[in-house]
N, C-alpha and C. Protein backbone atom coordinates (compact mmCIF):
# COMPACT_ATOMS: atom_id res chain seq x y z
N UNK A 1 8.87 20.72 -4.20
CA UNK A 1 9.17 19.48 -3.50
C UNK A 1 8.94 18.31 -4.45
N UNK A 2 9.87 17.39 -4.21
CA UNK A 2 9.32 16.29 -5.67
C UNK A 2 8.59 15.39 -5.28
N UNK A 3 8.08 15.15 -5.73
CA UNK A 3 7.13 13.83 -5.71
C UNK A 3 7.46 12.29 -5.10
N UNK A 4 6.39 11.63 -4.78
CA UNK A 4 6.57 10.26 -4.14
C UNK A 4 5.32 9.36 -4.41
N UNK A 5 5.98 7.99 -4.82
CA UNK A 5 5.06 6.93 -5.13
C UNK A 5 4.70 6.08 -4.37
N UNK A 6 4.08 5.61 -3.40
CA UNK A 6 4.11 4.14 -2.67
C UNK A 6 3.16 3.21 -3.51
N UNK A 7 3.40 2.03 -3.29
CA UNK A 7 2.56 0.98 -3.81
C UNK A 7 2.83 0.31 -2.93
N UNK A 8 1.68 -0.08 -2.01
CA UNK A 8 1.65 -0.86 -0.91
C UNK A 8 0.74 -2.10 -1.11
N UNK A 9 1.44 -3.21 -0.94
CA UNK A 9 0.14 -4.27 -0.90
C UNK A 9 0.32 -5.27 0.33
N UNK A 10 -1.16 -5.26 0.88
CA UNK A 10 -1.14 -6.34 2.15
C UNK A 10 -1.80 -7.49 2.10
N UNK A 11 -1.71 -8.30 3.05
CA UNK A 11 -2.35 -9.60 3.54
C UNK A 11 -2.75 -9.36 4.40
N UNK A 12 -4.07 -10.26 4.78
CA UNK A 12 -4.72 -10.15 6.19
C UNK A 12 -5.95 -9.21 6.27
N UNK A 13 -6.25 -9.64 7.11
CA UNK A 13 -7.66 -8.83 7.69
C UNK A 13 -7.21 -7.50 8.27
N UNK A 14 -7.44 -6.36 7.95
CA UNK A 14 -7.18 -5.01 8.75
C UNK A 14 -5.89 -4.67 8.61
N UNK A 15 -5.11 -5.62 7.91
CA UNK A 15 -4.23 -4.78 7.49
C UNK A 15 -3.69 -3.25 6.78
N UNK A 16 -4.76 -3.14 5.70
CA UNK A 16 -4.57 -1.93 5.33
C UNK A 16 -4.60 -0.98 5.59
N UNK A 17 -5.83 -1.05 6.35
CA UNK A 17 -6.14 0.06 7.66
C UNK A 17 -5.15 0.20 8.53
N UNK A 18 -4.60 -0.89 8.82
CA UNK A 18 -3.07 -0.23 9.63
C UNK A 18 -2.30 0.65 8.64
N UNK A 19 -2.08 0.40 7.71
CA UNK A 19 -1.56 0.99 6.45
C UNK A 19 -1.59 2.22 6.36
N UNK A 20 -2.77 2.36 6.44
CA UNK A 20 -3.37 4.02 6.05
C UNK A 20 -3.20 4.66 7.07
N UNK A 21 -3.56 4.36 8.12
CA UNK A 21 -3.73 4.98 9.33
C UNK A 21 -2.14 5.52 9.74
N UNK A 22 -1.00 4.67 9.05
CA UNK A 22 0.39 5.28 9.49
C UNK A 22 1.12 5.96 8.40
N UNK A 23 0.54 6.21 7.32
CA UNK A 23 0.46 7.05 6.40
C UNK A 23 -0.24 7.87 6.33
N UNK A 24 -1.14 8.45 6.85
CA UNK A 24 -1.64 9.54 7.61
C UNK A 24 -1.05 10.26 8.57
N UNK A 25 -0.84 9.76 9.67
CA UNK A 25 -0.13 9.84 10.95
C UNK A 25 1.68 10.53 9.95
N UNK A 26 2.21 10.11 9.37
CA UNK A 26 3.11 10.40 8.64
C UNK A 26 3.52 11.27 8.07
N UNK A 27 2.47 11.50 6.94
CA UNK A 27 2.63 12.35 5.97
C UNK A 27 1.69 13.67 6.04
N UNK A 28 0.61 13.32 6.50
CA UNK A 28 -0.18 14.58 6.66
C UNK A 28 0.64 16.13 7.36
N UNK A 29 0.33 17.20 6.98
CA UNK A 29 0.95 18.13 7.03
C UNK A 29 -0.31 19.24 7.19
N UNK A 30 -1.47 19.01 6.75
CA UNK A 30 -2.50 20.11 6.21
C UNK A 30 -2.38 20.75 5.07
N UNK A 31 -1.66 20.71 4.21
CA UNK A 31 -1.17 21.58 3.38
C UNK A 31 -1.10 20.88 1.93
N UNK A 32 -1.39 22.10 1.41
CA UNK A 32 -1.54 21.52 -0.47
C UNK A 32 -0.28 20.60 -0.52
N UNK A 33 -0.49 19.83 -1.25
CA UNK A 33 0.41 18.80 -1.98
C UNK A 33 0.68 17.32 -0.69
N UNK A 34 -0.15 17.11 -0.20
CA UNK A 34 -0.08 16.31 1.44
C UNK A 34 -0.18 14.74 0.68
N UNK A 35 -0.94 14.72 -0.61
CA UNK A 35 -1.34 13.39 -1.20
C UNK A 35 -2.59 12.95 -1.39
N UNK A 36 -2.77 11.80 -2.18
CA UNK A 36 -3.84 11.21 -1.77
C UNK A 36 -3.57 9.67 -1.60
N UNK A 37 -4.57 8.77 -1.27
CA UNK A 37 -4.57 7.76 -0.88
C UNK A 37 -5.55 6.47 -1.88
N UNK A 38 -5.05 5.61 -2.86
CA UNK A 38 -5.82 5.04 -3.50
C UNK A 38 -5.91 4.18 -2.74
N UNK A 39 -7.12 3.25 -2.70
CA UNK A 39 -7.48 1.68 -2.06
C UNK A 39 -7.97 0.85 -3.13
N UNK A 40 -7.05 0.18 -3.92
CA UNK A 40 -8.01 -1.04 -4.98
C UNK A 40 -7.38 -2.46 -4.31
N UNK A 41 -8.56 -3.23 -4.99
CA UNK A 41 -8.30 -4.81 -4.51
C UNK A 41 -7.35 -5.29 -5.41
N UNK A 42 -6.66 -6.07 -4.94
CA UNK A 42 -5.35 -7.49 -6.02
C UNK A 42 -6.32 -8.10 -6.15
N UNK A 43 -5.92 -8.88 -6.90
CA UNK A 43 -6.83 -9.81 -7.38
C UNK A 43 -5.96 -11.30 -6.98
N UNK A 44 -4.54 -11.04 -7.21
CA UNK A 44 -3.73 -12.26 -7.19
C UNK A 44 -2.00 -11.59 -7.53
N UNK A 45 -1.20 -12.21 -6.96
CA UNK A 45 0.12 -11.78 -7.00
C UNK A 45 0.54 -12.67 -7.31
N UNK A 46 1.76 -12.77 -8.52
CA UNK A 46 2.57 -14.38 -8.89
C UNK A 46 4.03 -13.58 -8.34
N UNK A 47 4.93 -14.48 -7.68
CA UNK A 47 6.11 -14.40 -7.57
C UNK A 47 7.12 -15.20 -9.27
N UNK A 48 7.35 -14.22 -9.67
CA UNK A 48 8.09 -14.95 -11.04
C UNK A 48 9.04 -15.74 -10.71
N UNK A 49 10.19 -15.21 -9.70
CA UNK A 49 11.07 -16.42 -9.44
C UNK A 49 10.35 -18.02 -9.74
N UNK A 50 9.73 -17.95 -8.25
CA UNK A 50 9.23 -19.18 -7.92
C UNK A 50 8.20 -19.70 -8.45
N UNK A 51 7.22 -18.76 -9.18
CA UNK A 51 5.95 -19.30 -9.71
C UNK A 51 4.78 -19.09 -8.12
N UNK A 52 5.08 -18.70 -6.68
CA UNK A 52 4.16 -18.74 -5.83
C UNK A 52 3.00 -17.55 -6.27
N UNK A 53 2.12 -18.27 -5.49
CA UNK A 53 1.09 -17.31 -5.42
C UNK A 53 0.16 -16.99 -4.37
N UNK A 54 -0.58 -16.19 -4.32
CA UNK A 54 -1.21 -15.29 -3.23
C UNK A 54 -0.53 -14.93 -2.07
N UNK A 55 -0.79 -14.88 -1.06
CA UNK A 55 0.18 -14.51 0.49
C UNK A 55 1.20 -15.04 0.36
N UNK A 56 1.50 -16.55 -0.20
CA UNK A 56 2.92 -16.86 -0.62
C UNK A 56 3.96 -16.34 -1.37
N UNK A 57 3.34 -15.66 -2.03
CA UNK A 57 4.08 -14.57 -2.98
C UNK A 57 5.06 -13.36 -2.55
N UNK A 58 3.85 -12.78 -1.04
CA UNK A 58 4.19 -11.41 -0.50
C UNK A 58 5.26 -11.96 0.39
């Protein structure tokens, strides 16, 4: 089966946890190769077009 990348990034309070929680609900299967799940912090997002930044960006 081939492989899959997400890169998810949110705003907000509890967002991610919605995140995960429907990527779980999703993908889980029980079974070898099901995934794993990284959680790191942004630090800051620039939109290059525009030059915006943080939540303005997303």
């Amino acid at each position: 089966m081939p492989k899959l990348k997400l890169e998810i990034v949110t705003g907000g309070e509890g967002l991610a946890d919605r995140a995960v929680d429907a990527i779980l609900r999703a993908a889980s299967t029980g079974t070898f190769g099901d995934g794993k799940i990284w959680i790191s912090p942004v630090d800051d997002v620039i939109r290059v077009r525009t030059g915006e930044c943080g939540e303005q960006a997303l």
